[in-house]
PDB file of N, CA and C in Angstrom:
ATOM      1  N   UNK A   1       0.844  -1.182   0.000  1.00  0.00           N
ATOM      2  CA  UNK A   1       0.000   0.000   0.000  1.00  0.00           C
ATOM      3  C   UNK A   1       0.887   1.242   0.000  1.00  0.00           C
ATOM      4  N   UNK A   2       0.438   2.087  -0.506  1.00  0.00           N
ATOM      5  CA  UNK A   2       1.519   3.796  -1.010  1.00  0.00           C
ATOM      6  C   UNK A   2       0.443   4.489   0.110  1.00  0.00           C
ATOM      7  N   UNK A   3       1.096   4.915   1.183  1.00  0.00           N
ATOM      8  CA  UNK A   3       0.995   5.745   2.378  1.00  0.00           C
ATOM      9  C   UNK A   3       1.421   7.037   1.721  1.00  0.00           C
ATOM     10  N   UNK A   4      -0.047   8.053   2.053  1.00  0.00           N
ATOM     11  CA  UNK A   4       0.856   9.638   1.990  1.00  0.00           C
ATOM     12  C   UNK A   4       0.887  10.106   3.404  1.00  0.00           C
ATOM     13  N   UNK A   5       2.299  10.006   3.746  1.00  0.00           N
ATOM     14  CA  UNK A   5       3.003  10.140   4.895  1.00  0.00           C
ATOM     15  C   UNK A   5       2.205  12.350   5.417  1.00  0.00           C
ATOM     16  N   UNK A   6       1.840  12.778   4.772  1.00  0.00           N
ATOM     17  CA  UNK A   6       1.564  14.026   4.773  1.00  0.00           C
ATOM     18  C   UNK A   6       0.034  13.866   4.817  1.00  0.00           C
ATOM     19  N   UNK A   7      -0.801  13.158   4.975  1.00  0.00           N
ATOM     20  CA  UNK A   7      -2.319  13.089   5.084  1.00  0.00           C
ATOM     21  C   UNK A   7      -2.535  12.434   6.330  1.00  0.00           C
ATOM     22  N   UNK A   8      -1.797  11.423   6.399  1.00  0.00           N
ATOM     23  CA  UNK A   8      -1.531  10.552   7.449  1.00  0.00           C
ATOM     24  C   UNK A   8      -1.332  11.812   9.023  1.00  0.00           C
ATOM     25  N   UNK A   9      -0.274  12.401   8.502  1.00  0.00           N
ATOM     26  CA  UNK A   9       0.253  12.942  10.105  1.00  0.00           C
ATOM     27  C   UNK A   9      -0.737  14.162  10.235  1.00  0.00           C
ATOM     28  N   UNK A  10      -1.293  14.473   8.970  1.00  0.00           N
ATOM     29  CA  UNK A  10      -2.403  15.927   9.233  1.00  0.00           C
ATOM     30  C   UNK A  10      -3.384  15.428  10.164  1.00  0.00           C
ATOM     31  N   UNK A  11      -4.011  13.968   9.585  1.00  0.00           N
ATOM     32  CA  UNK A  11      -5.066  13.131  10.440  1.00  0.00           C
ATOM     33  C   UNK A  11      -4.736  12.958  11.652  1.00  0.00           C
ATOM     34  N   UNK A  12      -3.405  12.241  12.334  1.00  0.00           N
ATOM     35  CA  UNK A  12      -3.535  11.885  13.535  1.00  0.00           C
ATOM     36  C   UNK A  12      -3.267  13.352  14.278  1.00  0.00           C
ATOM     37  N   UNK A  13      -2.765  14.800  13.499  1.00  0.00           N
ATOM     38  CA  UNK A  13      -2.636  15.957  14.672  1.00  0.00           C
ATOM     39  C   UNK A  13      -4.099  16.284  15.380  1.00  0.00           C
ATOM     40  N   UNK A  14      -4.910  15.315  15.222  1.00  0.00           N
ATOM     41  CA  UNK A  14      -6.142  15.862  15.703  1.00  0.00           C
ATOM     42  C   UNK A  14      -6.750  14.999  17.004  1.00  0.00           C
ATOM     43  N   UNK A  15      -6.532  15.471  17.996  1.00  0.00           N
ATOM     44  CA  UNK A  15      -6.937  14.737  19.155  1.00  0.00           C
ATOM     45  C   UNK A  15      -7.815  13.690  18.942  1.00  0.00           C
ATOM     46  N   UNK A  16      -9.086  14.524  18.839  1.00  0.00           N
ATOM     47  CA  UNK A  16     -10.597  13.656  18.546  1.00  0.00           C
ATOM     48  C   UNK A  16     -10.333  12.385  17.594  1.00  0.00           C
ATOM     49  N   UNK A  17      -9.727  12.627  16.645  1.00  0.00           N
ATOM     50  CA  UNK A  17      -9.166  11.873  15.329  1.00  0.00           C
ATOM     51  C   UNK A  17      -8.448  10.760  16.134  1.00  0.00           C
ATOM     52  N   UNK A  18      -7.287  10.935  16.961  1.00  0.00           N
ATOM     53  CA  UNK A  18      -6.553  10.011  17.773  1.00  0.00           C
ATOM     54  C   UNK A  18      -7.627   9.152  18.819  1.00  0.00           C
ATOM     55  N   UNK A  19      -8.392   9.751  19.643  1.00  0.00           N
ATOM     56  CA  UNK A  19      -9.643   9.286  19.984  1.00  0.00           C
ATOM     57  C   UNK A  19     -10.186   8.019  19.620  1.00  0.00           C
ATOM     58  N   UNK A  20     -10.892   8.675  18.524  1.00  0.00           N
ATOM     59  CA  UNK A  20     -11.536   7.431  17.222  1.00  0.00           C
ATOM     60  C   UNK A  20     -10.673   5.936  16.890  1.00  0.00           C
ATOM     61  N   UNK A  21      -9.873   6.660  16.805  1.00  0.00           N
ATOM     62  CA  UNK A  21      -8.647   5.565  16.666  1.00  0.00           C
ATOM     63  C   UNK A  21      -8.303   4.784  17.976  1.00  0.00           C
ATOM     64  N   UNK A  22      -8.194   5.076  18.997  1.00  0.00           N
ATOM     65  CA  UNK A  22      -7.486   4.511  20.272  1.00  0.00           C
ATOM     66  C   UNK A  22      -9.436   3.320  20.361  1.00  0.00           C
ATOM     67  N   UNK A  23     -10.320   4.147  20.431  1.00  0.00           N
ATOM     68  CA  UNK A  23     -11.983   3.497  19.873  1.00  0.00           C
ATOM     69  C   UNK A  23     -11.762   2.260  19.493  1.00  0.00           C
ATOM     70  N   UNK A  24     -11.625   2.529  18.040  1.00  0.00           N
ATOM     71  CA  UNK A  24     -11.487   1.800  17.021  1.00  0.00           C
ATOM     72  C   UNK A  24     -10.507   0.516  17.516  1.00  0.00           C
ATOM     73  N   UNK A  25      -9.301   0.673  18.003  1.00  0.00           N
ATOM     74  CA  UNK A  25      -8.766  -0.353  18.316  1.00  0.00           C
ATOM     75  C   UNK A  25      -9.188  -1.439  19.737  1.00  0.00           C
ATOM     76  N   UNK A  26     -10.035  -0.750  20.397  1.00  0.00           N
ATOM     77  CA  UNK A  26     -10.581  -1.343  21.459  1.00  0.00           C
ATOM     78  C   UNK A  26     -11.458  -1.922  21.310  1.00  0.00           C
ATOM     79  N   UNK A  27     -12.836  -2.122  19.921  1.00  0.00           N
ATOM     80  CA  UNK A  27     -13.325  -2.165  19.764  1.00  0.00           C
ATOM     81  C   UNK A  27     -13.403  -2.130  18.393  1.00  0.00           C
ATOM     82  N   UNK A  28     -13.256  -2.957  17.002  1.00  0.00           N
ATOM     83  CA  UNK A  28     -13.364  -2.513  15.751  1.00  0.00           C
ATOM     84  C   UNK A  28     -14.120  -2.917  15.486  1.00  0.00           C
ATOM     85  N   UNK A  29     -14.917  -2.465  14.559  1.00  0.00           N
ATOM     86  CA  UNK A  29     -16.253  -2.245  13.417  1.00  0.00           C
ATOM     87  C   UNK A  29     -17.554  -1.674  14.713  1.00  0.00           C
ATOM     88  N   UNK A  30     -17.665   0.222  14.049  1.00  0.00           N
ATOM     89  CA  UNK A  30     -18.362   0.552  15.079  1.00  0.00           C
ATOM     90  C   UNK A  30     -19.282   0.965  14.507  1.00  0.00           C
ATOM     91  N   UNK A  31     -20.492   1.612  14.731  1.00  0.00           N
ATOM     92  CA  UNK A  31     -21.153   2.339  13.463  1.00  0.00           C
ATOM     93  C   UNK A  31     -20.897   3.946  14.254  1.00  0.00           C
ATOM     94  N   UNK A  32     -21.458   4.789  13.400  1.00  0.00           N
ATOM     95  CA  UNK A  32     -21.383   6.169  13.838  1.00  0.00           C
ATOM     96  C   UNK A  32     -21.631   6.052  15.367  1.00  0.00           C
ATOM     97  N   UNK A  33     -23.169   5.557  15.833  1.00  0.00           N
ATOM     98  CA  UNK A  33     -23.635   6.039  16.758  1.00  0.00           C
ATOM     99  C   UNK A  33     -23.022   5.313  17.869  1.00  0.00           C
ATOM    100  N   UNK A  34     -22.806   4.400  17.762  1.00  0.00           N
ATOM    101  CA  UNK A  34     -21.502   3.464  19.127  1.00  0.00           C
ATOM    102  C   UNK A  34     -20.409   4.088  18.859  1.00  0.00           C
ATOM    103  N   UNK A  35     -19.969   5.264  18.490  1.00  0.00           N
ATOM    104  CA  UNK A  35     -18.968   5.377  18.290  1.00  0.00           C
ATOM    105  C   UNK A  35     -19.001   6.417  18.798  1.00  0.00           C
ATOM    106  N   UNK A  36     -20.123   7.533  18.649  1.00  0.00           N
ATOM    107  CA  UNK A  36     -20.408   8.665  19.288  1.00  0.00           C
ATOM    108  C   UNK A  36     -20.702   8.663  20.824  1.00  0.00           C
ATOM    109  N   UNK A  37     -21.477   7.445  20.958  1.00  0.00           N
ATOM    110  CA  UNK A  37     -21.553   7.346  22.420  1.00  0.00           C
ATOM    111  C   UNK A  37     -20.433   6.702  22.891  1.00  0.00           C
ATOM    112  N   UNK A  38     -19.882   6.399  22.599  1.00  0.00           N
ATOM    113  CA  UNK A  38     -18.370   5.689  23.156  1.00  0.00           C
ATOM    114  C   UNK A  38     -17.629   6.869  23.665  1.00  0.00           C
ATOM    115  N   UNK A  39     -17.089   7.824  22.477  1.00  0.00           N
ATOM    116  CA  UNK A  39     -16.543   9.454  23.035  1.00  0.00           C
ATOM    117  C   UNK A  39     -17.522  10.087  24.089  1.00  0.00           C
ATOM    118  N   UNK A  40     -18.596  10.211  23.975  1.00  0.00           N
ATOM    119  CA  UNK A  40     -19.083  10.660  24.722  1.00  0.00           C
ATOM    120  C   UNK A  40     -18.918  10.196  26.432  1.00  0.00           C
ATOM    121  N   UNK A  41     -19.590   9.312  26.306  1.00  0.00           N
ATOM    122  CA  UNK A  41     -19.418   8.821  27.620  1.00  0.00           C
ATOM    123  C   UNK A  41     -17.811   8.403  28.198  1.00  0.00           C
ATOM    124  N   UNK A  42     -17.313   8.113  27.745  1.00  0.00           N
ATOM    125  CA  UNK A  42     -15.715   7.390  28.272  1.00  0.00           C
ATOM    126  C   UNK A  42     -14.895   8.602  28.136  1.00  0.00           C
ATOM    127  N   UNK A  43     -14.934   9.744  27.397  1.00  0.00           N
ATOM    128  CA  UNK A  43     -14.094  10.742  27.108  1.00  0.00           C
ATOM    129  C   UNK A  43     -14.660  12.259  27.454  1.00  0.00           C
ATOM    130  N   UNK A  44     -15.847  12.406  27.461  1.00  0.00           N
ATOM    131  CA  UNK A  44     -16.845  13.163  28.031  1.00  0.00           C
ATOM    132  C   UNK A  44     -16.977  14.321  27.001  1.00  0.00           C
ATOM    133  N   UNK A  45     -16.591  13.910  26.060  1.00  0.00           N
ATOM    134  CA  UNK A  45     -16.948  14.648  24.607  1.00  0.00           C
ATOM    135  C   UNK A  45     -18.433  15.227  24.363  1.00  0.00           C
ATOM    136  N   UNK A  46     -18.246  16.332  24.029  1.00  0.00           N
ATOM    137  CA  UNK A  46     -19.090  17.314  23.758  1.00  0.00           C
ATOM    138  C   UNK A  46     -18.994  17.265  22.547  1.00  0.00           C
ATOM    139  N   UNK A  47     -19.560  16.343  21.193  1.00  0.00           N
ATOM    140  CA  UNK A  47     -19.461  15.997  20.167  1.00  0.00           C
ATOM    141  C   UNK A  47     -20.959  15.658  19.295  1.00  0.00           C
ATOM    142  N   UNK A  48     -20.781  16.286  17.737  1.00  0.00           N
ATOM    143  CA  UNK A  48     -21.864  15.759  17.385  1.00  0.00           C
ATOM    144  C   UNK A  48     -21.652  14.618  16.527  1.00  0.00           C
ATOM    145  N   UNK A  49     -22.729  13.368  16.057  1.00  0.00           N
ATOM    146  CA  UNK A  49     -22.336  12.746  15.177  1.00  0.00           C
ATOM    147  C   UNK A  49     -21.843  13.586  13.681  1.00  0.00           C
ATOM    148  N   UNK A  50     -22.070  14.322  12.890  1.00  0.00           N
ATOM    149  CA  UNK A  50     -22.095  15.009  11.786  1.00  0.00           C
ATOM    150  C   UNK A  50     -20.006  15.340  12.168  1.00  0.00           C
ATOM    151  N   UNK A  51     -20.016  15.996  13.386  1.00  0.00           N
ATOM    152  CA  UNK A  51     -18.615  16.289  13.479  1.00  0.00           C
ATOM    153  C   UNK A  51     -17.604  14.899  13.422  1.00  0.00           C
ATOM    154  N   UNK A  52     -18.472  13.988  14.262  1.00  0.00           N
ATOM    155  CA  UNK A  52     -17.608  12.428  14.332  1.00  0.00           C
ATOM    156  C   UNK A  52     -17.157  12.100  12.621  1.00  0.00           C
ATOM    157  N   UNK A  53     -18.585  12.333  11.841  1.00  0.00           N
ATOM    158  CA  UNK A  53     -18.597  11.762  10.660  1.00  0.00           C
ATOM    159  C   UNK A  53     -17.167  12.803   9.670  1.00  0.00           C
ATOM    160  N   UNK A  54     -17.397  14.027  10.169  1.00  0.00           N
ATOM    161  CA  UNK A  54     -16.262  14.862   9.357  1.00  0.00           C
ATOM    162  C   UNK A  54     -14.419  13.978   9.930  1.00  0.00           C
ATOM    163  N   UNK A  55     -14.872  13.551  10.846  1.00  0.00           N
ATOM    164  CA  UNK A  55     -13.536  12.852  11.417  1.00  0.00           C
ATOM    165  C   UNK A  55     -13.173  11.794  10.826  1.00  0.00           C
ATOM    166  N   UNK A  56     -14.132  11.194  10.944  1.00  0.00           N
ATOM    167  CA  UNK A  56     -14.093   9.659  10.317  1.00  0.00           C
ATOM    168  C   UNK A  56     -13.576  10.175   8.535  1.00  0.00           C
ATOM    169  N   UNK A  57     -13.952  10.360   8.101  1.00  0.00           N
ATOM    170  CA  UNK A  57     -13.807  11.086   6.753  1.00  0.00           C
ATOM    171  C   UNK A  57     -11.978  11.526   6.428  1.00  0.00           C
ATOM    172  N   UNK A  58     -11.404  12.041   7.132  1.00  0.00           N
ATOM    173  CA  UNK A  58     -10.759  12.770   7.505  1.00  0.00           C
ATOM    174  C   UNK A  58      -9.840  11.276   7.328  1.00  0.00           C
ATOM    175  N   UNK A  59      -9.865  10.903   8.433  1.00  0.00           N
ATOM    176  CA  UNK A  59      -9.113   9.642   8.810  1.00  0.00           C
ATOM    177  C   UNK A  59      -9.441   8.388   7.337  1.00  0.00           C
ATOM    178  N   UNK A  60     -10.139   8.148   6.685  1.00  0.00           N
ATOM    179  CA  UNK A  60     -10.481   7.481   5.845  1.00  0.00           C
ATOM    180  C   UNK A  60      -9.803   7.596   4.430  1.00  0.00           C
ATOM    181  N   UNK A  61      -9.768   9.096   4.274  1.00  0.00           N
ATOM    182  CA  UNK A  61      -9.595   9.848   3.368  1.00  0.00           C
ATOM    183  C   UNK A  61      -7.253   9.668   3.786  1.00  0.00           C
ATOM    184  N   UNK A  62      -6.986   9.699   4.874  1.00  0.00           N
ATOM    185  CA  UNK A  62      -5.451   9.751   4.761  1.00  0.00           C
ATOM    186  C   UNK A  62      -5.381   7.445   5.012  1.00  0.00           C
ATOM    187  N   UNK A  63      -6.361   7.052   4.751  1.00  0.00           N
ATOM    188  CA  UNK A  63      -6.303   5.557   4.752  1.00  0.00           C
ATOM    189  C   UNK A  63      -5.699   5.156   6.380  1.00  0.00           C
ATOM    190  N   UNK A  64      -6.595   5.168   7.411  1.00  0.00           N
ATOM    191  CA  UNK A  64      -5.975   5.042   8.521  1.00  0.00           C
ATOM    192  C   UNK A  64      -7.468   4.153   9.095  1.00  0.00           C
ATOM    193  N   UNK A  65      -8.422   4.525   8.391  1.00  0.00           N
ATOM    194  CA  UNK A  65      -9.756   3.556   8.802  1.00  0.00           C
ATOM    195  C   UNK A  65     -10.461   3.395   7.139  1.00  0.00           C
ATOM    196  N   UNK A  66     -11.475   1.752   7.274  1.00  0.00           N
ATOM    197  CA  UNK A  66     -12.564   2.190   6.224  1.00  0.00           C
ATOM    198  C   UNK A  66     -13.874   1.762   6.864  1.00  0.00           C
ATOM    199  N   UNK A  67     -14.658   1.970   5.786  1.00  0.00           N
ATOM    200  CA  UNK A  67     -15.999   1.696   6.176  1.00  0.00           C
ATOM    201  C   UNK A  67     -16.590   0.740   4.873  1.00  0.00           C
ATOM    202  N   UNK A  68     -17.716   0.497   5.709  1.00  0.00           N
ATOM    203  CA  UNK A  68     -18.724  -0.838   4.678  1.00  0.00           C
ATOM    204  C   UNK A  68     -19.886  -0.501   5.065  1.00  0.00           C
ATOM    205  N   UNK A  69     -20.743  -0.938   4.374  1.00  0.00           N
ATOM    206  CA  UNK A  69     -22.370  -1.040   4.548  1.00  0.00           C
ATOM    207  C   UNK A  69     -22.323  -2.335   4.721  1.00  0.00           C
ATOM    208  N   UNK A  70     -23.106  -2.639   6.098  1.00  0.00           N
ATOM    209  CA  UNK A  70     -23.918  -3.679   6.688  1.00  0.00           C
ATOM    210  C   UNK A  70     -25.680  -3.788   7.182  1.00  0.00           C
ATOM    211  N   UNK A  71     -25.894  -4.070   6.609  1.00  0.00           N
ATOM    212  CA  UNK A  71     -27.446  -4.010   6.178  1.00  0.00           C
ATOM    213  C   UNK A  71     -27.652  -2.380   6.193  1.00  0.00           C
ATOM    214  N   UNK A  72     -28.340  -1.848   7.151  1.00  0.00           N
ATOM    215  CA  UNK A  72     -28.619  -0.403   6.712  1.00  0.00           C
ATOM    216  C   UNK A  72     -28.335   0.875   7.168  1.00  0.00           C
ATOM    217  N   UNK A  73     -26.765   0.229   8.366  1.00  0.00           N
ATOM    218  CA  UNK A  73     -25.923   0.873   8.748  1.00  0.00           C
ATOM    219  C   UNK A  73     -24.234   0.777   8.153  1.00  0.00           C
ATOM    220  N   UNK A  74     -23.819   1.439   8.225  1.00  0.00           N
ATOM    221  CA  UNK A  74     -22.374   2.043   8.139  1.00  0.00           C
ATOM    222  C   UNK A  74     -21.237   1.614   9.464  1.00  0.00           C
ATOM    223  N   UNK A  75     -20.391   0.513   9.197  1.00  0.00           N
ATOM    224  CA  UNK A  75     -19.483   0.383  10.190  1.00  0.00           C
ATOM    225  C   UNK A  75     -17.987   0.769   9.422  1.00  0.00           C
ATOM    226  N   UNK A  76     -17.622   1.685  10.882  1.00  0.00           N
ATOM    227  CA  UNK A  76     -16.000   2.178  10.772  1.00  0.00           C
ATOM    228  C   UNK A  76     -15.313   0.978  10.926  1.00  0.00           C
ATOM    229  N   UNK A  77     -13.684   0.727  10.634  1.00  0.00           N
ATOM    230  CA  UNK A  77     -13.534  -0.131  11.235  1.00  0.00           C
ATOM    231  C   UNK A  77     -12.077   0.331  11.622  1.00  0.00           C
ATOM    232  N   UNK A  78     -11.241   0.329  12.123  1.00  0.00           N
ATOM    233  CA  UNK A  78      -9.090   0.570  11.770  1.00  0.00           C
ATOM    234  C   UNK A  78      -8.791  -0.051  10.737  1.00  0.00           C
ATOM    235  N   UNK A  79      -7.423  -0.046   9.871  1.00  0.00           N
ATOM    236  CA  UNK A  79      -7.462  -0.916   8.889  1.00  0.00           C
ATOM    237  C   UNK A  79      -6.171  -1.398   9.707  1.00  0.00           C
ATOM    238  N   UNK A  80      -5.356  -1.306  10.970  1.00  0.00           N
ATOM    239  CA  UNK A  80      -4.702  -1.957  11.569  1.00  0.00           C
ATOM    240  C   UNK A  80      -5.684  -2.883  12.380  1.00  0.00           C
ATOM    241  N   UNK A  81      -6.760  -3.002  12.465  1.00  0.00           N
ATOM    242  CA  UNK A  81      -7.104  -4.065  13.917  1.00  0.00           C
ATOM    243  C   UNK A  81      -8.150  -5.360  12.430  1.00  0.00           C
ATOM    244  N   UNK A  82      -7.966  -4.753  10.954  1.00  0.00           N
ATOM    245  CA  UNK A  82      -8.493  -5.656  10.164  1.00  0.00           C
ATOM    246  C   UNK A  82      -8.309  -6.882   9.753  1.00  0.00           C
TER     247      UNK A  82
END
């Protein structure tokens, strides 16, 4: 796989982004909303899903997570815990 080492490190300078990720590995394949309540509650995040989703995006987009459709939800997953 061709890593852009410069999308990559923009993604993880972002706390919340690191978050998702530390998530993600405790737990992989999440959908938005276990994922939102996960920050929320364990991290005490003041977060909306729409912002989670700009994250997730973010992180997807420098190849650090993906996603799938499973029946008629959306699961994140790490592509290290895959």
């Amino acid at each position: 796989m061709n890593w852009d080492k410069d999308a990559i490190f923009k993604a993880l300078g972002d706390s919340t982004r690191r978050l998702i990720l530390d998530e993600l590995s405790e737990r992989n394949e999440l959908t938005l909303y276990e994922l939102t309540v996960r920050l929320i509650m364990k991290h005490d995040l003041s977060i909306s899903r729409q912002a989670i989703a700009k994250h997730l995006a973010a992180l997807e987009d420098a190849g650090l997570v993906i996603s799938k459709r499973k029946g008629k939800y959306r699961v994140v997953s790490s592509v290290y815990c895959s």
